[in-house]
C-alpha atoms as a PDB file:
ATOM      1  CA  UNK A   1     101.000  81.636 147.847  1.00  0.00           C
ATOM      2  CA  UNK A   2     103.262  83.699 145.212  1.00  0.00           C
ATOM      3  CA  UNK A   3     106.067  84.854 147.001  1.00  0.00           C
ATOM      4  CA  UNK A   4     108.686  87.346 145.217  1.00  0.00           C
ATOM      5  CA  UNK A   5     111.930  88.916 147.015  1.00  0.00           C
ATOM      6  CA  UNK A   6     113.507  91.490 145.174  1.00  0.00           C
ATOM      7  CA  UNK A   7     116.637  93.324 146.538  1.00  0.00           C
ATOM      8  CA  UNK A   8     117.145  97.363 145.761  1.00  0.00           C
ATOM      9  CA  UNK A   9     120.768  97.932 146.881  1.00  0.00           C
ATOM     10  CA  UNK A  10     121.038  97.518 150.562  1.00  0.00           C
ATOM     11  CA  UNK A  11     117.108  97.872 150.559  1.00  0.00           C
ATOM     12  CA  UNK A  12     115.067  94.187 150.772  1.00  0.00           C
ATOM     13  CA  UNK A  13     111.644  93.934 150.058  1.00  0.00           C
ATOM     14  CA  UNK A  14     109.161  91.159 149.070  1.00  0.00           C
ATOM     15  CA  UNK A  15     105.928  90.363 147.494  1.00  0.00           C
ATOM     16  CA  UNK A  16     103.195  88.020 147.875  1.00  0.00           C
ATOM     17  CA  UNK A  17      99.999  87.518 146.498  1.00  0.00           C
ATOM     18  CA  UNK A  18      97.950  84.245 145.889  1.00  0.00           C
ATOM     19  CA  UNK A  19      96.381  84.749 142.260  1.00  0.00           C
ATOM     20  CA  UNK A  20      99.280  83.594 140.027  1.00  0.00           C
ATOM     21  CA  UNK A  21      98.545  86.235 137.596  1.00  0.00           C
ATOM     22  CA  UNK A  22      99.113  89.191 139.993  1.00  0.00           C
ATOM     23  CA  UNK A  23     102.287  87.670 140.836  1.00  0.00           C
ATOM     24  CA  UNK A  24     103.331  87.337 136.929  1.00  0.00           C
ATOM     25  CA  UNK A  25     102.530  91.447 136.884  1.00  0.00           C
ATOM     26  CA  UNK A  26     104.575  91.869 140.333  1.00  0.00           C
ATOM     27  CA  UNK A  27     107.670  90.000 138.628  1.00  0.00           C
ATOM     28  CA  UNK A  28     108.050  92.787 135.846  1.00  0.00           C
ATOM     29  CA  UNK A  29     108.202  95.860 138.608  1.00  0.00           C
ATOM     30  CA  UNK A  30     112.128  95.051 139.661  1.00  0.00           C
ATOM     31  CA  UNK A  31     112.898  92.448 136.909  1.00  0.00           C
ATOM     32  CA  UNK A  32     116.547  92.984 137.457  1.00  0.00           C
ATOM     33  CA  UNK A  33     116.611  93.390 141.175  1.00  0.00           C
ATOM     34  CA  UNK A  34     115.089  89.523 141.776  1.00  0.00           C
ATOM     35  CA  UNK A  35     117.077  87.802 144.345  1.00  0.00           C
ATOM     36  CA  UNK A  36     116.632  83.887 145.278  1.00  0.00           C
ATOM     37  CA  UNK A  37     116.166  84.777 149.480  1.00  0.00           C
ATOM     38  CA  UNK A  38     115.470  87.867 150.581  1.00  0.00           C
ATOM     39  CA  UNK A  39     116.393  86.981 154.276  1.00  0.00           C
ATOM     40  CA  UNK A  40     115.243  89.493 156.733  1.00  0.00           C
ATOM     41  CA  UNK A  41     112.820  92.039 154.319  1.00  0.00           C
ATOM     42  CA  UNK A  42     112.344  95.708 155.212  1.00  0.00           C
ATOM     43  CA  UNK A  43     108.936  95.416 153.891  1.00  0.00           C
ATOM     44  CA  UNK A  44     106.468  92.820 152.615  1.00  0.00           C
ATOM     45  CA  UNK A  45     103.562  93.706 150.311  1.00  0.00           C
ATOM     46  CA  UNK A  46     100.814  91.814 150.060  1.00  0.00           C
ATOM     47  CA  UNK A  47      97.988  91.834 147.120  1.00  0.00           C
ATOM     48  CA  UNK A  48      94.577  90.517 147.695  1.00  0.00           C
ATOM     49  CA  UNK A  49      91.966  90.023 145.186  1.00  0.00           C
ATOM     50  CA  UNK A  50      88.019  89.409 146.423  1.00  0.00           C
ATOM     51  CA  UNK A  51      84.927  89.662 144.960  1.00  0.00           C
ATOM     52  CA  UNK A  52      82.441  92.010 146.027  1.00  0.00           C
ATOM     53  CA  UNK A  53      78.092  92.002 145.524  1.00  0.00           C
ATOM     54  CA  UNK A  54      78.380  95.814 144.348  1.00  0.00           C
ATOM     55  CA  UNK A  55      82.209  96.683 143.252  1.00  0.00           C
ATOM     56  CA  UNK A  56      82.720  93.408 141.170  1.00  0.00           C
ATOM     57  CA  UNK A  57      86.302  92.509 141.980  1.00  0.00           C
ATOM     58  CA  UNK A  58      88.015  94.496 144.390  1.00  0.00           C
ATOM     59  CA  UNK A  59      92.081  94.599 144.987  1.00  0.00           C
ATOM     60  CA  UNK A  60      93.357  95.469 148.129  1.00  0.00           C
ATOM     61  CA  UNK A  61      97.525  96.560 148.773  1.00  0.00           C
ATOM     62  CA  UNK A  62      98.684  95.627 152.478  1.00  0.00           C
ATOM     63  CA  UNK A  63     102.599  96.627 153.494  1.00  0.00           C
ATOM     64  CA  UNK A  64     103.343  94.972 156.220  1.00  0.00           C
ATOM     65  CA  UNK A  65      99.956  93.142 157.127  1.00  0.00           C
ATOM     66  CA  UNK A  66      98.418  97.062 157.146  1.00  0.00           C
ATOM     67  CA  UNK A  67      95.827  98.036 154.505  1.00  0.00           C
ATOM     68  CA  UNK A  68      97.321 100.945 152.276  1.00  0.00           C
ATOM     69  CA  UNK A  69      95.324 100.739 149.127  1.00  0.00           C
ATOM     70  CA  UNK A  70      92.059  99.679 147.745  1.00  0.00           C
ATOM     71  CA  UNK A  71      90.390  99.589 144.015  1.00  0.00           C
ATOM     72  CA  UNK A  72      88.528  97.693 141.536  1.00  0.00           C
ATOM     73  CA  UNK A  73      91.008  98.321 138.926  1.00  0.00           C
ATOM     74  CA  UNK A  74      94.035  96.421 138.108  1.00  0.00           C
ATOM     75  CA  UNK A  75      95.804  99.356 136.737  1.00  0.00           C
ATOM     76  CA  UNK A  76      95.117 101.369 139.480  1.00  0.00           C
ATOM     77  CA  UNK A  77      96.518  98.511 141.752  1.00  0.00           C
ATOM     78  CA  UNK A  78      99.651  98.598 140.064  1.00  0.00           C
ATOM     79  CA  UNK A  79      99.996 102.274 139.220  1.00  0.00           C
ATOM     80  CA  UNK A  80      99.847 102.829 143.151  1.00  0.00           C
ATOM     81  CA  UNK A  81     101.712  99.290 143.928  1.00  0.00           C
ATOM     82  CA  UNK A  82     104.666 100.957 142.022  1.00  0.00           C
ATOM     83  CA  UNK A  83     104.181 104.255 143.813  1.00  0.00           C
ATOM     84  CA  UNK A  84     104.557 102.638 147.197  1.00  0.00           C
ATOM     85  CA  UNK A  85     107.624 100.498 146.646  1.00  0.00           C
ATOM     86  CA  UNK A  86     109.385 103.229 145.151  1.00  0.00           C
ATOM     87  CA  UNK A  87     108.382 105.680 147.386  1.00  0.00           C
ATOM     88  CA  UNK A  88     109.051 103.232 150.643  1.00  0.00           C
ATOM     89  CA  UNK A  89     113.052 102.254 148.783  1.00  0.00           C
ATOM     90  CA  UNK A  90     114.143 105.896 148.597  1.00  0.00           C
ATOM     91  CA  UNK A  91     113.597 106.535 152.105  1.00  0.00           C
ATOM     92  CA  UNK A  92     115.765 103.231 153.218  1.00  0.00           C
ATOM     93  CA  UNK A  93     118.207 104.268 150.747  1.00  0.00           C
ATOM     94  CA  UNK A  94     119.188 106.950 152.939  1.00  0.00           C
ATOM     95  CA  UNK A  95     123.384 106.500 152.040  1.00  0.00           C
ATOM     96  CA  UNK A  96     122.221 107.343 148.719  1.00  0.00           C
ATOM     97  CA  UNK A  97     121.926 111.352 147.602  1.00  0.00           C
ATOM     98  CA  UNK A  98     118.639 111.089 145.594  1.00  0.00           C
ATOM     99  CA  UNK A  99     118.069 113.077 142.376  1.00  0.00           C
ATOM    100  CA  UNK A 100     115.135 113.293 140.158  1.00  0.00           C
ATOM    101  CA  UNK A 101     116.888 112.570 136.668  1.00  0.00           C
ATOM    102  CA  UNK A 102     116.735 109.959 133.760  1.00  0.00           C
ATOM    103  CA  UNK A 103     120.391 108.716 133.238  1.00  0.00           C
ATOM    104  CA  UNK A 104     121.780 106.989 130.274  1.00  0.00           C
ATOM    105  CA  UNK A 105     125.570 105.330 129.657  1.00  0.00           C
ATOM    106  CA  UNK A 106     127.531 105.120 126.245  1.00  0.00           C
ATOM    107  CA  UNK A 107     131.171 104.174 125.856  1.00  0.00           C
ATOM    108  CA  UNK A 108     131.371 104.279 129.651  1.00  0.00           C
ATOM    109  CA  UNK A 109     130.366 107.945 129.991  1.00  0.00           C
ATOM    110  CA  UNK A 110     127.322 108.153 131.946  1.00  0.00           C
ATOM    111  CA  UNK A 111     124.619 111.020 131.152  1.00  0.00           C
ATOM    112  CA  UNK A 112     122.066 112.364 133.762  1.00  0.00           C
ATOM    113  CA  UNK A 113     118.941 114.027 132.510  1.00  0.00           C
ATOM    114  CA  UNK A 114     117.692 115.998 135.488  1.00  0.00           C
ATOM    115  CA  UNK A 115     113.703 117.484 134.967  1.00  0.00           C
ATOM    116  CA  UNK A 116     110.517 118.086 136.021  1.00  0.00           C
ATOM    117  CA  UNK A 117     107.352 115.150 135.683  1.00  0.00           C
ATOM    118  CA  UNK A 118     106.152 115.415 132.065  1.00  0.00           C
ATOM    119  CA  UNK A 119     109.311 116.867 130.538  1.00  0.00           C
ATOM    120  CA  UNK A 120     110.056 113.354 128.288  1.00  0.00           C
ATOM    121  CA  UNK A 121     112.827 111.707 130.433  1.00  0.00           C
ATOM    122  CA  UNK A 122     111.077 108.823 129.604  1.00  0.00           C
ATOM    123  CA  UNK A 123     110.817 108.857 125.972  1.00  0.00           C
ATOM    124  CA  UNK A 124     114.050 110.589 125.576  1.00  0.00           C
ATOM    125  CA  UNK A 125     115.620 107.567 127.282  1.00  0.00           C
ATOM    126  CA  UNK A 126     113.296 104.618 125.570  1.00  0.00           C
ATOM    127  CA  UNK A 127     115.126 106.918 122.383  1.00  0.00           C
ATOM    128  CA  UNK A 128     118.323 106.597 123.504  1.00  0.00           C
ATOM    129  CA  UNK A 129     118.404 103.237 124.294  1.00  0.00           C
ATOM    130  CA  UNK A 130     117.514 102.642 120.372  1.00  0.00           C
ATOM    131  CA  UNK A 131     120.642 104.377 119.636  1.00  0.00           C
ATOM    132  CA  UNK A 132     123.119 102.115 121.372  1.00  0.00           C
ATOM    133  CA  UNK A 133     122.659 103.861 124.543  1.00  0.00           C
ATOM    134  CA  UNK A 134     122.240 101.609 128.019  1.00  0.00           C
ATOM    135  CA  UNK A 135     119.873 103.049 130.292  1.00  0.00           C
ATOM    136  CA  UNK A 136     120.086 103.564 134.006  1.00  0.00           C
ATOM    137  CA  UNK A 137     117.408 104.969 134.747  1.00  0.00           C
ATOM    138  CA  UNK A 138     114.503 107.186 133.411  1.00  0.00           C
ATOM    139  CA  UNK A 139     113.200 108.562 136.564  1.00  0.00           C
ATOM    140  CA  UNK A 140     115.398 108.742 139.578  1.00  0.00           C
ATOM    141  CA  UNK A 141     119.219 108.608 140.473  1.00  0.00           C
ATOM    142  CA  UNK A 142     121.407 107.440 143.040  1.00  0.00           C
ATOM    143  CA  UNK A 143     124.295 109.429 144.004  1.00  0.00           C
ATOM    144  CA  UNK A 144     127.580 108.012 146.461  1.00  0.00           C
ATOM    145  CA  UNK A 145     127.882 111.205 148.658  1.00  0.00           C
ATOM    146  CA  UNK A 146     131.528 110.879 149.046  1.00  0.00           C
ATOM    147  CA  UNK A 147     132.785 109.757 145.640  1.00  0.00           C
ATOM    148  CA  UNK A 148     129.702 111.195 143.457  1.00  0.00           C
ATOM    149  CA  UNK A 149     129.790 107.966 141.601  1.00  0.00           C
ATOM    150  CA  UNK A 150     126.334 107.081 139.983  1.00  0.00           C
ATOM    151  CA  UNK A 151     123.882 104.456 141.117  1.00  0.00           C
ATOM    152  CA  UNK A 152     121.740 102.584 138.731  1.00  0.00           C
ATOM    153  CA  UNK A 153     117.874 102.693 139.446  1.00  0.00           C
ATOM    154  CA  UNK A 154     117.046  99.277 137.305  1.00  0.00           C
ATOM    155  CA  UNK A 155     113.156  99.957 137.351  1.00  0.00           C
ATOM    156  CA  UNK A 156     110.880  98.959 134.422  1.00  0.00           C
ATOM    157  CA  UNK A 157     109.211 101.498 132.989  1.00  0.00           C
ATOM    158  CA  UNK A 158     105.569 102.571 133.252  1.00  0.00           C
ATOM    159  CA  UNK A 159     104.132 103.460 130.227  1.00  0.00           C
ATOM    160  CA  UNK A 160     100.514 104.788 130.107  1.00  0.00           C
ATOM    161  CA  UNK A 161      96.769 104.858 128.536  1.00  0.00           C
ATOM    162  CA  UNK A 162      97.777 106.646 125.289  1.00  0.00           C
ATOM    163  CA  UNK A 163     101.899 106.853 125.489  1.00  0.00           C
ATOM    164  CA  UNK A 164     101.936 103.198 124.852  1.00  0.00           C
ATOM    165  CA  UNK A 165     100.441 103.799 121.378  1.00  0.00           C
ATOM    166  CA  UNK A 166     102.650 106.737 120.787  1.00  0.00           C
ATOM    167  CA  UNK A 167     105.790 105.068 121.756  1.00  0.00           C
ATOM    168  CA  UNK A 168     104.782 101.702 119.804  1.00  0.00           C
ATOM    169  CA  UNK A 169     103.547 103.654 116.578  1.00  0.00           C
ATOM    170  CA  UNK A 170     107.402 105.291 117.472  1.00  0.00           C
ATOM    171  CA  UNK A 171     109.133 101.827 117.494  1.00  0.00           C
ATOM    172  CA  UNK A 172     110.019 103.085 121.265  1.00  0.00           C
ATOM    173  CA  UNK A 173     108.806 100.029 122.656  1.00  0.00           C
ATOM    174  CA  UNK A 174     108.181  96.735 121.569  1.00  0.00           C
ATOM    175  CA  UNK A 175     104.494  95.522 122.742  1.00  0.00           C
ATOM    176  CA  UNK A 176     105.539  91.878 122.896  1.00  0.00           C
ATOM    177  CA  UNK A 177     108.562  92.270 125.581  1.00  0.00           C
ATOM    178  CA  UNK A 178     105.891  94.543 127.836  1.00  0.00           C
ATOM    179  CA  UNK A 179     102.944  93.407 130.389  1.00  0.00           C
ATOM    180  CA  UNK A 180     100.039  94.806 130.788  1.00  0.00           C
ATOM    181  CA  UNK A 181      97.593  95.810 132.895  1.00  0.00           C
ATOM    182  CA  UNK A 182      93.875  95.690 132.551  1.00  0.00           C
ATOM    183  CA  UNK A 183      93.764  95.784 128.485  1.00  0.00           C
ATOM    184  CA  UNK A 184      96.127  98.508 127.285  1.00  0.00           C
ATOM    185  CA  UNK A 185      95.655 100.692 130.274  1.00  0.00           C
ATOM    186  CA  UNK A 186      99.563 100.563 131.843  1.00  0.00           C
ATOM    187  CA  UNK A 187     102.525  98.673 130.260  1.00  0.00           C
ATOM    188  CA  UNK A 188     105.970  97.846 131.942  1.00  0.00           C
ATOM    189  CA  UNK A 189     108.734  98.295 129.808  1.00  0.00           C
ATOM    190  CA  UNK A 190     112.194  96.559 130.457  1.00  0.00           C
ATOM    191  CA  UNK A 191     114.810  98.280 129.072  1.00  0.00           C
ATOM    192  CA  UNK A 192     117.031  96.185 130.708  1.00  0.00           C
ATOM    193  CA  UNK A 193     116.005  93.119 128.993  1.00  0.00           C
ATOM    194  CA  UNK A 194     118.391  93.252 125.635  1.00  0.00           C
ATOM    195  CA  UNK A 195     121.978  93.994 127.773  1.00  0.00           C
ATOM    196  CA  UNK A 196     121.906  92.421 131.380  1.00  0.00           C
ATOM    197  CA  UNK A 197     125.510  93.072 131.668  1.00  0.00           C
ATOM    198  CA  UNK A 198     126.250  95.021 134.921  1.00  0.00           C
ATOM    199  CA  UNK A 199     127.376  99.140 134.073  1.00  0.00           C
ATOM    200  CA  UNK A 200     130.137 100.309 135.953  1.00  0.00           C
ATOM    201  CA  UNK A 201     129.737 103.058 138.078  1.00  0.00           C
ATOM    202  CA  UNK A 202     130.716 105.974 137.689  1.00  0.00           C
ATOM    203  CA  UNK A 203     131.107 109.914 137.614  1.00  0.00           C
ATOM    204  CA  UNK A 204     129.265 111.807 135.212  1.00  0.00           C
ATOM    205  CA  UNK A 205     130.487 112.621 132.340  1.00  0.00           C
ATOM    206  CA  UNK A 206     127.698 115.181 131.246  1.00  0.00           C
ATOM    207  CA  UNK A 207     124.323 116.820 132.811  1.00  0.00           C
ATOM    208  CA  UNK A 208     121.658 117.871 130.317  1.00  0.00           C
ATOM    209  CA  UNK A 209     118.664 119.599 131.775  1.00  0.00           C
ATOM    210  CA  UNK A 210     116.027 118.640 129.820  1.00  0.00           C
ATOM    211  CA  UNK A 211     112.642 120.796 128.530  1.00  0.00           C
ATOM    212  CA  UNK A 212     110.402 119.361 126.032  1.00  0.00           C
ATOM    213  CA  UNK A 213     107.395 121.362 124.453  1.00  0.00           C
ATOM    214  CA  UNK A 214     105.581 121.607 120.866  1.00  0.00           C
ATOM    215  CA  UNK A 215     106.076 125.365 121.232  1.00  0.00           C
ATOM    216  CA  UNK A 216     110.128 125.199 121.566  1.00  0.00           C
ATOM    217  CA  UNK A 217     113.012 125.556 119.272  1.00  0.00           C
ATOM    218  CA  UNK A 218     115.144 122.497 119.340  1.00  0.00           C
ATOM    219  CA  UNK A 219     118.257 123.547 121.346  1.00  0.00           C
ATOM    220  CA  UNK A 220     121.263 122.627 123.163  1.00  0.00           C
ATOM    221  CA  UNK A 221     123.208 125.497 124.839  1.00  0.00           C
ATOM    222  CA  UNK A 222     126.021 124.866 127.593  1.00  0.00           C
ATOM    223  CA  UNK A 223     125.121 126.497 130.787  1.00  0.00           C
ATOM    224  CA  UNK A 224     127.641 127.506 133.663  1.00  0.00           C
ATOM    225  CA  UNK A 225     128.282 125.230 136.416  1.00  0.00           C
ATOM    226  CA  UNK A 226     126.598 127.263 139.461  1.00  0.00           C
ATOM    227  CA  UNK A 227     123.392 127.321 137.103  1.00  0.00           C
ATOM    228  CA  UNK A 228     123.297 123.867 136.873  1.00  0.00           C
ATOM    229  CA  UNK A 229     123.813 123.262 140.639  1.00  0.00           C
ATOM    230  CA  UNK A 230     120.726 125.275 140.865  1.00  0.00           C
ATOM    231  CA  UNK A 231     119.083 123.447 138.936  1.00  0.00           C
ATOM    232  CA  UNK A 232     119.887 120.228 140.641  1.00  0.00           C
ATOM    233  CA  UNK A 233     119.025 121.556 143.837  1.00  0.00           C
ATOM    234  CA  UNK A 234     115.291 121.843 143.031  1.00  0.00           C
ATOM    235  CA  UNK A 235     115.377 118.285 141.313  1.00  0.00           C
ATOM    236  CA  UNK A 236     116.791 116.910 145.117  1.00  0.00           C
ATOM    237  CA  UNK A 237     114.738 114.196 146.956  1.00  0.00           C
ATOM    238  CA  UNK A 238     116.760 114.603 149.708  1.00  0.00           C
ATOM    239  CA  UNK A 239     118.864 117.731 149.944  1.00  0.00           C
ATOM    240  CA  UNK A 240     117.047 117.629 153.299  1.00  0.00           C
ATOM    241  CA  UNK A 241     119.000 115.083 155.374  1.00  0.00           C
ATOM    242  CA  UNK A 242     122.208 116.388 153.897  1.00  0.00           C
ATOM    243  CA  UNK A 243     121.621 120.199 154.848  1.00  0.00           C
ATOM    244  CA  UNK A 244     125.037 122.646 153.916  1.00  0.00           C
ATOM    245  CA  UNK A 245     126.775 119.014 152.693  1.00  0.00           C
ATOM    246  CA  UNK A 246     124.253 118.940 149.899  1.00  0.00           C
ATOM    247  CA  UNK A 247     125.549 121.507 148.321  1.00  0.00           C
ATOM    248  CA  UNK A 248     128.875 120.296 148.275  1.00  0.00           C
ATOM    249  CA  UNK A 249     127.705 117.113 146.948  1.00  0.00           C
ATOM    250  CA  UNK A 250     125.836 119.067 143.915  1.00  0.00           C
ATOM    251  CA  UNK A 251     129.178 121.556 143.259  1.00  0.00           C
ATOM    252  CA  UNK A 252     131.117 118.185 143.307  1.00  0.00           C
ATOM    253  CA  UNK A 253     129.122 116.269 140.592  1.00  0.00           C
ATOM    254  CA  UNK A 254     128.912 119.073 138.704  1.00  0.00           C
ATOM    255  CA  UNK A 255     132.558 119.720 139.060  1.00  0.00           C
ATOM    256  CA  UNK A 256     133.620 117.629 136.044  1.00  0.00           C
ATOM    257  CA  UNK A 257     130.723 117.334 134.192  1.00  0.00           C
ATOM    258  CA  UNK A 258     129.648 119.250 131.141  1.00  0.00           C
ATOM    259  CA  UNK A 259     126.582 120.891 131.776  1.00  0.00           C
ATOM    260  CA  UNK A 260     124.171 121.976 128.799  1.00  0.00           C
ATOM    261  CA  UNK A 261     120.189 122.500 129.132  1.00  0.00           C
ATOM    262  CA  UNK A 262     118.101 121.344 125.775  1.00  0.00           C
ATOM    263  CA  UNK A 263     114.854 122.403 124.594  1.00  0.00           C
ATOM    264  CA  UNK A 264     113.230 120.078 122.082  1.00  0.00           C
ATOM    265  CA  UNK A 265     110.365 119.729 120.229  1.00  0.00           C
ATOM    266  CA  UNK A 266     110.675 116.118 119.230  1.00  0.00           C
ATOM    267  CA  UNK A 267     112.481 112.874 120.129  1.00  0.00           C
ATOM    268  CA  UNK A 268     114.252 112.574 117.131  1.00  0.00           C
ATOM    269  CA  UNK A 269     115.722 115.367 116.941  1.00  0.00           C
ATOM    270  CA  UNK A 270     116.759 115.733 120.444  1.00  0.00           C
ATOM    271  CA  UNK A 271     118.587 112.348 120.211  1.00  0.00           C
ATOM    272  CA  UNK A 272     120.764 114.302 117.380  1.00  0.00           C
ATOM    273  CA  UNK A 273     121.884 117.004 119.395  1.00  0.00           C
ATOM    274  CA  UNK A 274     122.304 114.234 121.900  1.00  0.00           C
ATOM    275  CA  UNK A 275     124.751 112.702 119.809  1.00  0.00           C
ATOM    276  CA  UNK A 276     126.902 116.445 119.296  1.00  0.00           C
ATOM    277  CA  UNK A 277     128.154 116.040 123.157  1.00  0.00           C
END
């Protein structure tokens, strides 16, 4: 038996699996978050693989000896095995406020890039990262409720069906430092892997909300500081559990920042106006 312990901030979790190359995939999920012993873990996931007469090899997820997920694709297994232990460390990282928002660091200024699914926080951060940028995230962000000091997410990216030919034909990624899943189906991406040198935290030194579309202008254009609490607001996790403190939280990150939205049409242009801020 594979057994993997992996340790989010204050939240512990482990995996185990006995097919050595499930594990191999497991280890590139949290690359940076291994630990040696995971003592007491929150939760333990477990991967099975069987065959079956009609469905050919089936995988099967269990959290906590409880069956949660079942296919006869590797990439689905993974897809959803990423879902869940994402999904299940945001709600035991309750201390944390919880934003949905690539973030990037340069020079010790850190950068959060709050938007929506499918608005290129992940390519805009594989880009910045190839300009001497050190990434932090590309997907979600941990906030320190009293000090609004930000958290690293260290998460490997997952890149999909035909973004992984996009990003390589790019130079975004480089195919040899990812693993895949079932053929070319999912990739994991570690930015991590070039600069393992712990960031500082800190505050934020800008927030750039970020729209991409073919049909756009490129743009950057400062917007006020109650806008961009707004704007935050609807990419909060967990506004929820903080009630009237959340906005405080939000009108004390924003506080100090600079706060621009920016509307691009392409990567490399939007790493340019990056670069005016």
């Amino acid at each position: 038996m594979y057994l993997l312990h992996y340790k989010l901030q204050s939240h512990r979790f482990s995996i185990q699996t006995g097919n050595k190359k499930l594990a191999d995939l497991c280890s590139q999920l949290y690359p940076n978050s291994r630990s040696k012993h995971n003592g007491c873990a929150d939760l333990v996931y477990s991967l099975r693989m069987k065959s079956d007469s009609t469905a050919g090899t089936v995988y099967e997820v269990l959290v906590d000896g409880k069956k949660k997920y079942q296919t006869n694709s590797k990439s689905g297994l993974f897809a959803s095995l990423e879902w869940m232990i994402t999904c299940n460390a945001l709600s035991h990282l309750r201390e944390f406020f919880q934003l949905h928002a690539g973030s990037v660091e340069k020079d010790g200024k850190i950068i959060l890039l709050p938007a929506n699914h499918g608005k290129g926080k992940t390519t805009l951060t594989l880009s910045l990262t190839r300009n001497h940028y050190r990434c932090l995230s590309d997907d979600i962000v941990l906030i320190e409720p009293e000090t609004t000091m930000v958290i690293p997410f260290p998460r490997s990216f997952l890149v999909k069906d035909k973004s992984i030919k996009k990003m390589a034909e790019s130079h975004l990624i480089d195919k040899k430092n990812g693993y895949y899943c079932k053929s070319e189906d999912i990739l994991y991406y570690n930015p991590y892997s070039s600069n393992r040198s712990p960031v500082k935290k800190a505050k934020p030194y800008a927030i750039i909300e970020l729209k991409h579309s073919h049909r756009f202008k490129n743009e950057l254009r400062p917007v006020s500081k109650s806008e961009m609490c707004i704007k935050l607001l609807r990419q909060s996790f967990n506004i929820h559990n903080y009630k009237r403190n959340g906005v405080t939280i939000l009108t004390k990150l924003v506080r100090d920042s600079k706060c621009y939205s920016l509307k691009t049409n392409n990567v490399t242009d939007a790493v340019h106006l990056f670069s005016q801020i």
